[in-house]
Protein backbone atom coordinates (compact mmCIF):
# COMPACT_ATOMS: atom_id res chain seq x y z
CA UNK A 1 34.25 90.89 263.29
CA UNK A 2 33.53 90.19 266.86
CA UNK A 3 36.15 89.09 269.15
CA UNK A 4 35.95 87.35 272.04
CA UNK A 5 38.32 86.99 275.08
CA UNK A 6 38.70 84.60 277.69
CA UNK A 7 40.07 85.30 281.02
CA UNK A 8 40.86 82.68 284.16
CA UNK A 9 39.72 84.77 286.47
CA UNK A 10 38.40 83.89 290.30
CA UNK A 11 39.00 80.24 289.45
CA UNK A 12 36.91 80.26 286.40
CA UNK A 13 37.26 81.01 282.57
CA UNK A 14 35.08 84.35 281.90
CA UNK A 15 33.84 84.80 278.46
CA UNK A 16 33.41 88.65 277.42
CA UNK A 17 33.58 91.12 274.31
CA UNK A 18 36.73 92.57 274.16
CA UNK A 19 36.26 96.42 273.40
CA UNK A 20 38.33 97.75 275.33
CA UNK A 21 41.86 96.80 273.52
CA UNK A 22 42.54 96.48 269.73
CA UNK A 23 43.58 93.67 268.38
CA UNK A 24 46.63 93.66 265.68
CA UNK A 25 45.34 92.91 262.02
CA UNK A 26 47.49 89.97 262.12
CA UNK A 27 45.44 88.30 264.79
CA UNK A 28 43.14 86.34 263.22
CA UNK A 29 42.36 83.08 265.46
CA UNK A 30 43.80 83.50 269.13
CA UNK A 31 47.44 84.65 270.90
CA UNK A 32 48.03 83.84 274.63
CA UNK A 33 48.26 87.60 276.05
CA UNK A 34 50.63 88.41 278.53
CA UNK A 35 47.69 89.26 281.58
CA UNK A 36 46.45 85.93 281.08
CA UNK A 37 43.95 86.52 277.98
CA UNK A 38 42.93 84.10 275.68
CA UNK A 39 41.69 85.96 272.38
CA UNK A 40 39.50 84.01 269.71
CA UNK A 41 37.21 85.55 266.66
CA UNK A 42 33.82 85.29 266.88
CA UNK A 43 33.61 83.08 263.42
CA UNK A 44 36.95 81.04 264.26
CA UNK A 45 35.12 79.86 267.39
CA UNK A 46 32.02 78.64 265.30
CA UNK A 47 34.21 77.19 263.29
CA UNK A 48 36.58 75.33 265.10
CA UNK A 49 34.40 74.43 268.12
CA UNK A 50 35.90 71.26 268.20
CA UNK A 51 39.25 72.02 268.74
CA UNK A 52 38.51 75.09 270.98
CA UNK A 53 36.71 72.83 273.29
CA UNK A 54 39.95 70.37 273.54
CA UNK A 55 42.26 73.40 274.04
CA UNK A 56 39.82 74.56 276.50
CA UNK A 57 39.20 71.41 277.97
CA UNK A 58 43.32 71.26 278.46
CA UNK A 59 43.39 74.48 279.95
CA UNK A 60 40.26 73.55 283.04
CA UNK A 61 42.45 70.62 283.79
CA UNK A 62 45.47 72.22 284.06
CA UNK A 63 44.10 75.38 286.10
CA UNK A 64 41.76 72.87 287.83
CA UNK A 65 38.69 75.16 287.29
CA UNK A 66 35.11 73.71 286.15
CA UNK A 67 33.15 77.05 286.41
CA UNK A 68 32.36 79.16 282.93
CA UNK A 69 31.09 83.00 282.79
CA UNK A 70 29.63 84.71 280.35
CA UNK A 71 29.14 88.31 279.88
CA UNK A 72 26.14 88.66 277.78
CA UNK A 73 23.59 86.28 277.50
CA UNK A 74 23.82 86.44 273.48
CA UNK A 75 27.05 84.52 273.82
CA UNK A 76 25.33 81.38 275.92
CA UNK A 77 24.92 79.17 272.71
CA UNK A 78 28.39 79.91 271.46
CA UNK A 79 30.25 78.90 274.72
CA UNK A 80 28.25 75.98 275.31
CA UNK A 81 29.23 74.61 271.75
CA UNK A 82 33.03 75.52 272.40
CA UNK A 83 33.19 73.72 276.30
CA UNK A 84 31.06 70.74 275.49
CA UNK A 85 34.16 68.42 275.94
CA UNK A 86 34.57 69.54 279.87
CA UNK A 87 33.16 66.64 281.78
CA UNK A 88 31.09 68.56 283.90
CA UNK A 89 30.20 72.25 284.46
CA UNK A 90 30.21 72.99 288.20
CA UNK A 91 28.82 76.21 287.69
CA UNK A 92 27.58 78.31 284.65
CA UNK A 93 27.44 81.93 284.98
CA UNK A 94 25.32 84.70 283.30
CA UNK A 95 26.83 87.78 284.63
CA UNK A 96 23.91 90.42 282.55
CA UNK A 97 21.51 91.63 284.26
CA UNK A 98 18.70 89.91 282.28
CA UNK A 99 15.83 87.82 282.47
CA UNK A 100 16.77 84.69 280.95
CA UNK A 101 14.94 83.46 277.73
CA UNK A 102 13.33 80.02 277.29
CA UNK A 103 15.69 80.12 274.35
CA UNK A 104 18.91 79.79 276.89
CA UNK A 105 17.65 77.21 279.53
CA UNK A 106 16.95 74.90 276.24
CA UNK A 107 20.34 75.33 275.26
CA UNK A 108 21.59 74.59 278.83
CA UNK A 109 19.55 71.45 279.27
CA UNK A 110 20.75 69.68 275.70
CA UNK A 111 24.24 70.51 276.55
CA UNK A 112 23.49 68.20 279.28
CA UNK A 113 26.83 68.65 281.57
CA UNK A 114 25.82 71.81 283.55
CA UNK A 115 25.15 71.24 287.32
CA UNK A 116 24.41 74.66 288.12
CA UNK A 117 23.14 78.14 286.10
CA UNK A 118 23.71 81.40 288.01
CA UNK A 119 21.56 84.18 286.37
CA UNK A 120 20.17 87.62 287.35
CA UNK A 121 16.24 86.53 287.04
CA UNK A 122 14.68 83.00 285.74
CA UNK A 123 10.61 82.65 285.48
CA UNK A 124 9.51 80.06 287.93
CA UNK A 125 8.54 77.06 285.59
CA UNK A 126 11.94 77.55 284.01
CA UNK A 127 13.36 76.70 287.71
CA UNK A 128 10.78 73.60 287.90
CA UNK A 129 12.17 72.23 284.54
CA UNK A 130 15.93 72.60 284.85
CA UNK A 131 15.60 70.77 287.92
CA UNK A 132 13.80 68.40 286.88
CA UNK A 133 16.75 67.64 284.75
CA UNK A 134 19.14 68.15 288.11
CA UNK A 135 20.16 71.58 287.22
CA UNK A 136 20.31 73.91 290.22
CA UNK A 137 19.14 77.27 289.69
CA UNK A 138 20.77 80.72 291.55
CA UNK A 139 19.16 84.32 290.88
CA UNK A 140 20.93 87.66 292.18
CA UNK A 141 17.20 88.72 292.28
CA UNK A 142 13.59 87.97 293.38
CA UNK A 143 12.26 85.34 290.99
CA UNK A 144 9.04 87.08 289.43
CA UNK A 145 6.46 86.61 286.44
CA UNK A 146 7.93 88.48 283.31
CA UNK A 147 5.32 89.73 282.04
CA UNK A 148 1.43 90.28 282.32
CA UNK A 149 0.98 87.46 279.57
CA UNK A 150 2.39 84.86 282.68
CA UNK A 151 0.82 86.43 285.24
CA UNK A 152 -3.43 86.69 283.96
CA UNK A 153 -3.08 83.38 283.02
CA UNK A 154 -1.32 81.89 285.98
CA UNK A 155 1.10 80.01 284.18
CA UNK A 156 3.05 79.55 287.47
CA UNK A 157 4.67 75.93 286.26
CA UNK A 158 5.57 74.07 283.82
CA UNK A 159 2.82 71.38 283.83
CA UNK A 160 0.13 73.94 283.16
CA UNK A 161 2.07 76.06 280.23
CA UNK A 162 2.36 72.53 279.18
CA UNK A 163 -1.52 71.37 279.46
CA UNK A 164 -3.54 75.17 278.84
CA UNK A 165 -6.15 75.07 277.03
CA UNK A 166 -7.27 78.51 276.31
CA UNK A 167 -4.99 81.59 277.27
CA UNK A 168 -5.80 85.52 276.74
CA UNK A 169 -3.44 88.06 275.00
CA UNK A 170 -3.58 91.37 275.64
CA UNK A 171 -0.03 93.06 276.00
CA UNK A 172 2.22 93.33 272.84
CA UNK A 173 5.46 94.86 274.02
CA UNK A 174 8.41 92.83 273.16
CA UNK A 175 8.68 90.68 276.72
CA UNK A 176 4.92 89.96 276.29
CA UNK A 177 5.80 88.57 273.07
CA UNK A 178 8.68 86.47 273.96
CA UNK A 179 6.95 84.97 276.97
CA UNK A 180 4.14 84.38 274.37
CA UNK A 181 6.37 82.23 271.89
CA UNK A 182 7.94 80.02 274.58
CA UNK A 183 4.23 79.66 275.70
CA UNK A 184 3.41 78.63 272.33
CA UNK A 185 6.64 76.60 272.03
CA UNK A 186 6.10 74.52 275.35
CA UNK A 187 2.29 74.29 274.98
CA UNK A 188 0.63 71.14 273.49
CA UNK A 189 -2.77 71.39 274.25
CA UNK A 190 -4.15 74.96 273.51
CA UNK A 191 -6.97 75.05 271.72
CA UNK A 192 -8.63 78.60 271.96
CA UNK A 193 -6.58 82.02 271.82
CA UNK A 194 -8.53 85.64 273.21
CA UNK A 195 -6.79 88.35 271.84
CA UNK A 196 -8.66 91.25 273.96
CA UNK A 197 -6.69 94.06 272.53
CA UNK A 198 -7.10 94.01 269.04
CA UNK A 199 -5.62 95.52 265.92
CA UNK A 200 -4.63 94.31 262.33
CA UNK A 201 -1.05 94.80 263.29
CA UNK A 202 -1.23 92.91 266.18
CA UNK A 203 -3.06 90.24 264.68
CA UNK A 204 -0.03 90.05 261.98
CA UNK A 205 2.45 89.63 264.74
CA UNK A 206 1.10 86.52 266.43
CA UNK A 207 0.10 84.69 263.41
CA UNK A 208 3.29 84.09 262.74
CA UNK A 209 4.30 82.09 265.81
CA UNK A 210 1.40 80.29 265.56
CA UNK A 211 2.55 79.02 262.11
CA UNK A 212 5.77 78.85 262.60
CA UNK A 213 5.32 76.24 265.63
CA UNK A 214 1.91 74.85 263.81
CA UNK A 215 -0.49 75.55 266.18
CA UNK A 216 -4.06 74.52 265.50
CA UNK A 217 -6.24 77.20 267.22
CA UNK A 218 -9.57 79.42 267.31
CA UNK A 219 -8.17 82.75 267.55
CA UNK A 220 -11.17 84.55 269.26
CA UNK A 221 -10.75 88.85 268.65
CA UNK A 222 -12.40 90.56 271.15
CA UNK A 223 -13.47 93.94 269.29
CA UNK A 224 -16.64 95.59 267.95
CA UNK A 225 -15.52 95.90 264.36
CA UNK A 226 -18.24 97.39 261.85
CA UNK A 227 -16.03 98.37 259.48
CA UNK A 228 -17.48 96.39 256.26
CA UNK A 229 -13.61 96.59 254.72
CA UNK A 230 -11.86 95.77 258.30
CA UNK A 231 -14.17 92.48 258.50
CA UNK A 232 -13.61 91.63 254.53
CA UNK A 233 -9.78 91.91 255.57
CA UNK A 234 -10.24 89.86 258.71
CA UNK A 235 -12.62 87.21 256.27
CA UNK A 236 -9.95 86.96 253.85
CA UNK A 237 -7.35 85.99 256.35
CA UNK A 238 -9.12 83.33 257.53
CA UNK A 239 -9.60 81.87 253.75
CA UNK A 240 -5.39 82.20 253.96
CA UNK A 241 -4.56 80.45 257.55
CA UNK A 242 -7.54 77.67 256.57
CA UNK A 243 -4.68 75.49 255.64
CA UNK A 244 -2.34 76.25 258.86
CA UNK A 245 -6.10 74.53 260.79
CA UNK A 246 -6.23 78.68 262.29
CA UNK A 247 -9.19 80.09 262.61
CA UNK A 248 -10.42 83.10 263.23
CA UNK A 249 -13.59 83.87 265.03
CA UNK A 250 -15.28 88.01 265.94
CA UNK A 251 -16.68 87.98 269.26
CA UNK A 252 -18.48 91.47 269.77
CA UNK A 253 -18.95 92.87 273.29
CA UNK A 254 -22.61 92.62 275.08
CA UNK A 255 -22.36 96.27 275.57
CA UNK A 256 -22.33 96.63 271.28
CA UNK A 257 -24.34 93.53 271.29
CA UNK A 258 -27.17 95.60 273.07
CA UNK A 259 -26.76 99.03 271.11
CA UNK A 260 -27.39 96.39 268.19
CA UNK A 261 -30.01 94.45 269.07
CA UNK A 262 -32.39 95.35 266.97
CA UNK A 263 -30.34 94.97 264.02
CA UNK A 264 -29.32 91.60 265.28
CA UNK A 265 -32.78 90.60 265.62
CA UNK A 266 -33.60 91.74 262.09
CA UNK A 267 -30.72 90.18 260.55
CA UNK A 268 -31.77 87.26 261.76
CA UNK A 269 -35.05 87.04 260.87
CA UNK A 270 -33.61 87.59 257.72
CA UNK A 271 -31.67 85.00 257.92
CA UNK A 272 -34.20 82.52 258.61
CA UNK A 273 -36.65 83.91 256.39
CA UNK A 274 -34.02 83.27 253.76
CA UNK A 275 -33.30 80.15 254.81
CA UNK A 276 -37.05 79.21 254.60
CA UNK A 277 -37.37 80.53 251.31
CA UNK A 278 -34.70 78.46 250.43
CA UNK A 279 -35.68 75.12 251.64
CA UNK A 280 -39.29 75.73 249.84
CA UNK A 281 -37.94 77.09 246.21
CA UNK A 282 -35.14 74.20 246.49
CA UNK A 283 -37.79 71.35 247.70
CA UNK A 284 -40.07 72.85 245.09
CA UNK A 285 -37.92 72.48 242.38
CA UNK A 286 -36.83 68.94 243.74
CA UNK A 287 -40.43 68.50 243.27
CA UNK A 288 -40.42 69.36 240.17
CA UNK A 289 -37.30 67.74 238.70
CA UNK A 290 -38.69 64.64 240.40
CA UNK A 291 -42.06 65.05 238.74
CA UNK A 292 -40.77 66.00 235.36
CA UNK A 293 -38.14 63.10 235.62
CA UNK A 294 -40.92 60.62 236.49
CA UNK A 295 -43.38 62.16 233.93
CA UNK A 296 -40.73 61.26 231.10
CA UNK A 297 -40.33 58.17 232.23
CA UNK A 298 -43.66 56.97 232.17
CA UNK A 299 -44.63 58.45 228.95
CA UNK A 300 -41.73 56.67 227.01
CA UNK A 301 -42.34 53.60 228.85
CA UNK A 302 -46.05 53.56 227.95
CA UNK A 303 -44.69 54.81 224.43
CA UNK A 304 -42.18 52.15 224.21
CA UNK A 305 -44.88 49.33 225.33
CA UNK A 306 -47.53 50.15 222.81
CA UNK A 307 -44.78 50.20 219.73
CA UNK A 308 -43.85 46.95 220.71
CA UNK A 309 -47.21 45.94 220.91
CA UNK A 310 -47.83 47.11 217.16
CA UNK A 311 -44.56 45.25 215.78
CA UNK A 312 -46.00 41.80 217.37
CA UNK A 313 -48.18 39.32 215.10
CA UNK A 314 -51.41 40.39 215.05
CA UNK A 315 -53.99 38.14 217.04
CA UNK A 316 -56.56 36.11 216.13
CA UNK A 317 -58.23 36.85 218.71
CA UNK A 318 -58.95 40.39 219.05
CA UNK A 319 -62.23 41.71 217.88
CA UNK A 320 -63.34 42.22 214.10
CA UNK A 321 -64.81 45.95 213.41
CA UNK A 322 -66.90 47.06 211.45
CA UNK A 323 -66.25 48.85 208.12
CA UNK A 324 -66.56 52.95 208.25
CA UNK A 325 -67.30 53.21 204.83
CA UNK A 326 -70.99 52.54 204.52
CA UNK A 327 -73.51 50.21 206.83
CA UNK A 328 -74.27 48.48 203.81
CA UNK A 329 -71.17 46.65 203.94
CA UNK A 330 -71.83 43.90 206.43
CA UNK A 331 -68.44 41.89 205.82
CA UNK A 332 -65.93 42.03 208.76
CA UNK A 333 -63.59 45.07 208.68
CA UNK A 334 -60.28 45.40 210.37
CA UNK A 335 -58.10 48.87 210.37
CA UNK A 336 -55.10 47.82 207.92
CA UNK A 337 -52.72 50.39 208.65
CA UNK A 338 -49.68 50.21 210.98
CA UNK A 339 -51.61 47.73 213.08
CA UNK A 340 -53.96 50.03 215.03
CA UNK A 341 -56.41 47.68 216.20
CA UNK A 342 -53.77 46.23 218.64
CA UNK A 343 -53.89 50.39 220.22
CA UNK A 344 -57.83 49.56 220.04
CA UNK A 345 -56.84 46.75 222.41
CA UNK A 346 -55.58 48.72 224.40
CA UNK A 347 -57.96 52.09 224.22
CA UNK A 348 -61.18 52.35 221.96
CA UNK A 349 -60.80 56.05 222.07
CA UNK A 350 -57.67 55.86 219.87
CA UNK A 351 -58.03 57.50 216.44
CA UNK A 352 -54.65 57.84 214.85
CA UNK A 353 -51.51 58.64 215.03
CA UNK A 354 -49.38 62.37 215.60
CA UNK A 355 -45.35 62.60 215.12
CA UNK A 356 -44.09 66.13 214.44
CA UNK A 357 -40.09 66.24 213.06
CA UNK A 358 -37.37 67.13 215.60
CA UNK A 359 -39.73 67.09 218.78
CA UNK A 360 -40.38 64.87 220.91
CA UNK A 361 -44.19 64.65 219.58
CA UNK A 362 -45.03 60.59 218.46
CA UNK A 363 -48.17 60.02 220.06
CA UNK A 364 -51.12 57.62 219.39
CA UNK A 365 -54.20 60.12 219.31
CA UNK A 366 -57.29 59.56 221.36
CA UNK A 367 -60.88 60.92 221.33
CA UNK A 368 -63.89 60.90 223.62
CA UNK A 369 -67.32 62.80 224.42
CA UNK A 370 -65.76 65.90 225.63
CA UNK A 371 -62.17 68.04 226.04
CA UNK A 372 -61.88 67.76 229.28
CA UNK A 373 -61.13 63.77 229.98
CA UNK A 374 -57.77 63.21 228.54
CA UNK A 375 -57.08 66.56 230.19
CA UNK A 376 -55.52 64.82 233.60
CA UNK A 377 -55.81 61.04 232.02
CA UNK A 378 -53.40 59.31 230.35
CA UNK A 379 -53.78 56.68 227.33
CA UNK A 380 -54.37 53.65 230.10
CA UNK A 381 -57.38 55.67 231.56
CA UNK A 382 -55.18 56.33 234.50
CA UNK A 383 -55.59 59.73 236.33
CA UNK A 384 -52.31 61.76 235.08
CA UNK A 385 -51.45 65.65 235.45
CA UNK A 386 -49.76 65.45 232.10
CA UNK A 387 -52.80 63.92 230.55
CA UNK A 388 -52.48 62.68 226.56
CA UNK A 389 -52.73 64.04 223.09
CA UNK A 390 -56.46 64.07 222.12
CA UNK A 391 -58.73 64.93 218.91
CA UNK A 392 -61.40 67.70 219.42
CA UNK A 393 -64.71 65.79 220.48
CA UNK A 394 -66.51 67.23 217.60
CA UNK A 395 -64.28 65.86 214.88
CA UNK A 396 -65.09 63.14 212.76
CA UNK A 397 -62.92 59.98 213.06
CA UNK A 398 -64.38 58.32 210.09
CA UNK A 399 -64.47 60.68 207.23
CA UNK A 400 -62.29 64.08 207.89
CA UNK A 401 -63.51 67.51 208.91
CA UNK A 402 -62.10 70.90 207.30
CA UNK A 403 -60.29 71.17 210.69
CA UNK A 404 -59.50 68.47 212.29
CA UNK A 405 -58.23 69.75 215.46
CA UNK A 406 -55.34 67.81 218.32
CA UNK A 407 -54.47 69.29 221.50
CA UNK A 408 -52.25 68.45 224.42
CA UNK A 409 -50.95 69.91 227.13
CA UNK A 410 -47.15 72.39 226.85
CA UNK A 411 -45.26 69.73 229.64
CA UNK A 412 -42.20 72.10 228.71
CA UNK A 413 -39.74 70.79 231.45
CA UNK A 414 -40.41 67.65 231.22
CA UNK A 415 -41.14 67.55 226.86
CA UNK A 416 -43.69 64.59 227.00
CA UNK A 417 -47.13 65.61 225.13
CA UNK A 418 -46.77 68.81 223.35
CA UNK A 419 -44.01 70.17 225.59
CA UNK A 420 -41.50 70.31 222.83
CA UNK A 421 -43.81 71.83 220.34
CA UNK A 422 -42.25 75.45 220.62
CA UNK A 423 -39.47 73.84 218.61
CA UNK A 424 -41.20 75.02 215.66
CA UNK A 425 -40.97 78.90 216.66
CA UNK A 426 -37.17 78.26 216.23
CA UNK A 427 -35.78 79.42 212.74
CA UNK A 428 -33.00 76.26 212.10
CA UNK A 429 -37.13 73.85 212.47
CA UNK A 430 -39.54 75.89 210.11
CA UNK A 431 -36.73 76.69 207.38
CA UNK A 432 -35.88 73.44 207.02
CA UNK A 433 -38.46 72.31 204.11
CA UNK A 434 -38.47 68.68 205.94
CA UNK A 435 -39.83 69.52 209.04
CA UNK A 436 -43.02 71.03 207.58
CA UNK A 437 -44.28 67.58 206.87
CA UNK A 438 -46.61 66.48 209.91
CA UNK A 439 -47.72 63.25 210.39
CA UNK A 440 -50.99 62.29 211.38
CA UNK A 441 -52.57 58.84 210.36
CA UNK A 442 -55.91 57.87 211.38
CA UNK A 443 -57.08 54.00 211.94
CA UNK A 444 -57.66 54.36 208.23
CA UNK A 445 -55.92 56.36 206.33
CA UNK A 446 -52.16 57.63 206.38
CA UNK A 447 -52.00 61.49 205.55
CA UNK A 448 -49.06 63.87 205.67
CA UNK A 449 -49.42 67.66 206.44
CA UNK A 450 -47.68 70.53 205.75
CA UNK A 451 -47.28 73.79 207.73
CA UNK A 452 -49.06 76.87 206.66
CA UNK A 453 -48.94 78.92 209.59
CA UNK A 454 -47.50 78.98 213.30
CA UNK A 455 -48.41 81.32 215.74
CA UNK A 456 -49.19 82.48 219.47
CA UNK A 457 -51.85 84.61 220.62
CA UNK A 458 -54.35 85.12 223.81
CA UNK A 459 -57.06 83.01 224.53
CA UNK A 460 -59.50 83.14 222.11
CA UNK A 461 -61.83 80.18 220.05
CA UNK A 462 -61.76 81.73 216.39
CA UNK A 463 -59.23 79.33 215.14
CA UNK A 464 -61.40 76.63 216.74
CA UNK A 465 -63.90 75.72 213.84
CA UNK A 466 -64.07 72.33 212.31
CA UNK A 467 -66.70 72.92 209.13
CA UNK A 468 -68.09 76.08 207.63
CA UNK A 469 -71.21 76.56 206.14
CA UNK A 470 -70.18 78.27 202.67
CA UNK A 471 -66.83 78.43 200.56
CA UNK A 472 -66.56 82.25 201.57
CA UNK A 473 -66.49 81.76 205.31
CA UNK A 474 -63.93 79.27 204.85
CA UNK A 475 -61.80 81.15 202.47
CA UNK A 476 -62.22 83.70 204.98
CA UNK A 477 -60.35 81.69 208.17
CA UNK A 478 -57.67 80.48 206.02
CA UNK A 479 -56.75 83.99 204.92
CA UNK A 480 -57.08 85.14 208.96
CA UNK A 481 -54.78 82.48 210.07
CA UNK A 482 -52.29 82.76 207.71
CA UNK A 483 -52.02 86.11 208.12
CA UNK A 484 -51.54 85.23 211.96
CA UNK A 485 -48.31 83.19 210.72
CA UNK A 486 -45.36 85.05 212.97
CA UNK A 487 -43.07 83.51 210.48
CA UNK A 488 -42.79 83.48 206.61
CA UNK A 489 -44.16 80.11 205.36
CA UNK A 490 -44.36 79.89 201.81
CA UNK A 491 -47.15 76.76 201.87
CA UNK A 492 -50.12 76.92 199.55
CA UNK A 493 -53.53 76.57 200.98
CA UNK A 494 -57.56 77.27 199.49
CA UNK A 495 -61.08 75.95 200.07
CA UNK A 496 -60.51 72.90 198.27
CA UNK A 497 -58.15 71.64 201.44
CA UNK A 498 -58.36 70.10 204.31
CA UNK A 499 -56.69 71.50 207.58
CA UNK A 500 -54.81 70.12 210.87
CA UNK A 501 -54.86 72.30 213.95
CA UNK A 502 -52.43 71.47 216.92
CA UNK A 503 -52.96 73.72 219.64
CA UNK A 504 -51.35 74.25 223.17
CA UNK A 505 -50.87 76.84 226.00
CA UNK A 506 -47.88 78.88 226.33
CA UNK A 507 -49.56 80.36 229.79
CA UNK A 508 -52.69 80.76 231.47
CA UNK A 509 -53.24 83.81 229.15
CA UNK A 510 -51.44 82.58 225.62
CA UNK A 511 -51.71 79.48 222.98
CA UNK A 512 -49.48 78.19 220.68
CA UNK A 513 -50.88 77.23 217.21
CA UNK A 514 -49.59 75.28 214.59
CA UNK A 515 -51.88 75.09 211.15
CA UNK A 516 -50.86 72.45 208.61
CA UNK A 517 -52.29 71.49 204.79
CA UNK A 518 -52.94 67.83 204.07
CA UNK A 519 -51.49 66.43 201.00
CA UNK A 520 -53.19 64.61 198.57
């Protein structure tokens, strides 16, 4: 425990260790020695500050002193705290040989009764301040920057520690440091921080400060680093201070700049060629979400339009056709399924009907002179990239062919035409018995299908015949294309059936082909 002794000496009470005398055990607070010594612990004083200061106060009255000494300048707070009830300090006294802290002439200037501080050495803008608060100022030594920190960035006053912007670092002994934090604790304004000598350690030390008195800076490190691990460490930092608004930022010197440039120049081609790539893959597939998006929309909207076309009353007014069955029939004929002459209305190409189970396949079917129309048109007529579902030209609306061939186009982002056809490559679609069942109506006739066979292969035109000139040649394309079947369909087919072909692309170079039965 730390003892501390006060002596009138010179017409002033001097504070100072006492070291040089022990103390009985049974001395615990103070005794009045017999050369004039006052003798208090350390942790009495900081205890009883209050009542120290009145005994004190007694004691500058009756020796009609107002001057205080200290020995060490580690004491200052303490004896501030214990004379705070004399009315005035004439004269306050730091007899070490020491620079004084920022720490100290804070303390002095709150205690607010102090009319003069006697020191060894005080930086100027500590001068400047305590007399701007009518504190004189006496050194026993020329007044002088304390450090290289003060002095490279002219910090000569107050005013401009107060209002710098942008300071460099690049001492770290322990003055450097200190002058640094009261920097840092005056400043309000500094925005960038150069730290021109640089290591991880040193980094570690000033972070701290800046923390601690939440300072929101660009710490710039001055340092060719090309150490992948030293700049993942430095990286990593950064992602910790982000919330203390500290940044970190690697400034490399021109002279490394130079020995790089080359790689510089490469990287950052790089860069922008990977930006570039970037932009065009993202505003491609922007493109094509838009497209896709848009595709969908129309599709079910023209979908949606025609269905509720078909559900109205039929009108009077539409024209009467003529009946497929035979010219001899001369009596007015209308198609009397599912209201079909309303899509006639609409398109004369139509010829039926196509929905396929668990896909998004429910299309009226249309036919013209050639496979290529409905290729980019849609069921309006209208010029369309996804074109429509359509019957192969050389198919027979009025009285079925062997095959009766559909096709469409694979829209597989988007799943309007036959873009959700590969549904029936999956397992859980062509094992369930239900799914099998196709639907294709024409205007005249409602039929249901069933898959025989499903299948993808290249680009060829063998599965492409609609009639056959003898039973054999027939027999012999049903047992090709069954055998084609990539999965195990137990469906009965022969010679005495009639077929349904839908076929798609899976790529420029592949087609996907689904073979159903009708059912009688």
């Amino acid at each position: 425990m730390k003892k501390i002794t006060i002596i009138i000496q010179d017409n002033a009470l001097l504070f100072k260790y006492r070291t040089n005398k022990p103390v009985a055990t049974n001395l615990l607070n103070t005794n009045i020695i017999s050369d004039n010594e006052l003798v208090f612990s350390e942790e009495y004083m900081m205890q009883n500050a209050e009542i120290v200061s009145l005994f004190l106060k007694d004691l500058c009255v009756e020796m009609g002193t107002a001057k205080i000494e200290v020995s060490h300048h580690d004491m200052v707070s303490l004896v501030l705290r214990v004379t705070c009830k004399l009315e005035k300090i004439d004269c306050f006294t730091i007899r070490e040989d020491y620079s004084i802290p920022y720490s100290i002439v804070e303390e002095i200037i709150k205690c607010g009764h102090v009319g003069c501080l006697n020191c060894y050495s005080i930086p100027t803008f500590m001068i400047e301040l305590l007399d701007r608060h009518n504190i004189k100022v006496e050194t026993r030594s020329e007044v002088l920057f304390t450090s290289r920190f003060m002095l490279e960035n002219e910090l000569t006053s107050f005013d401009l520690m107060y209002y710098k912007k942008c300071v460099r670092l690049c001492d770290f002994s322990p003055m450097e440091m200190e002058d640094f934090r009261t920097f840092i604790h005056i400043n309000k304004y500094l925005k960038v921080l150069h730290m021109d000598k640089y290591t991880y350690a040193n980094l570690l030390e000033i972070i701290p400060i800046l923390k601690e008195l939440r300072k929101k800076v660009v710490v710039q490190i001055h340092a060719d680093i090309d150490d992948p691990d030293e700049v993942a460490e430095l990286k990593n930092l950064n992602k910790e201070l982000k919330p203390f608004k500290i940044k970190l930022s690697l400034r490399y010197s021109d002279t490394y700049l130079e020995k790089n440039y080359i790689n510089q120049i490469s990287f950052t081609i790089l860069k922008i060629c990977a930006l570039f790539i970037f932009v065009l893959i993202s505003s491609i597939f922007g493109y094509l979400f838009y497209n896709y998006h848009h595709s969908l929309k129309e599709v079910e909207d023209t979908i949606g339009e025609l269905k509720y076309l078909m559900e109205k009353d039929p009108d009077p007014t539409l024209p009467q056709l003529i009946d497929p069955e035979g010219e001899d029939n001369l009596e007015p004929f209308t198609p009397i399924i599912n209201n079909y002459d309303k899509l006639l209305s609409v398109n004369g190409d139509t010829v039926g009907w196509l929905t396929v189970n668990e896909t998004n396949i429910d299309y009226p079917v249309v036919k013209t002179t050639d496979n290529q129309y409905y290729l980019n048109r849609n069921f309006y007529k209208e010029k369309d990239s996804n074109g429509w579902v359509f019957m192969d030209y050389r198919n027979s609306i009025d009285s079925l062919d062997t095959n009766t061939i559909i096709y469409a186009h694979n829209r597989y982002y988007s799943g309007v035409m036959f873009g959700t056809l590969n549904n029936v490559t999956k397992k859980k679609w062509y094992t369930n018995d239900a799914n099998l069942y196709i639907t294709f109506h024409s205007l005249y006739r409602e039929m249901k299908w069933k898959v025989f066979s499903i299948y993808s292969i290249d680009v060829t035109s063998d599965y492409l015949y609609t009639n056959f000139e003898t039973l054999d040649d027939y027999q012999e394309f049903l047992t090709m294309i069954k055998d084609r079947s990539d999965y195990p369909i137990p469906t009965e087919v022969n010679t005495n059936n009639k077929i349904l072909t839908l076929s798609t692309c899976l790529d420029n170079n592949k087609r996907l082909v689904v073979h159903a039965v009708l059912q009688e």
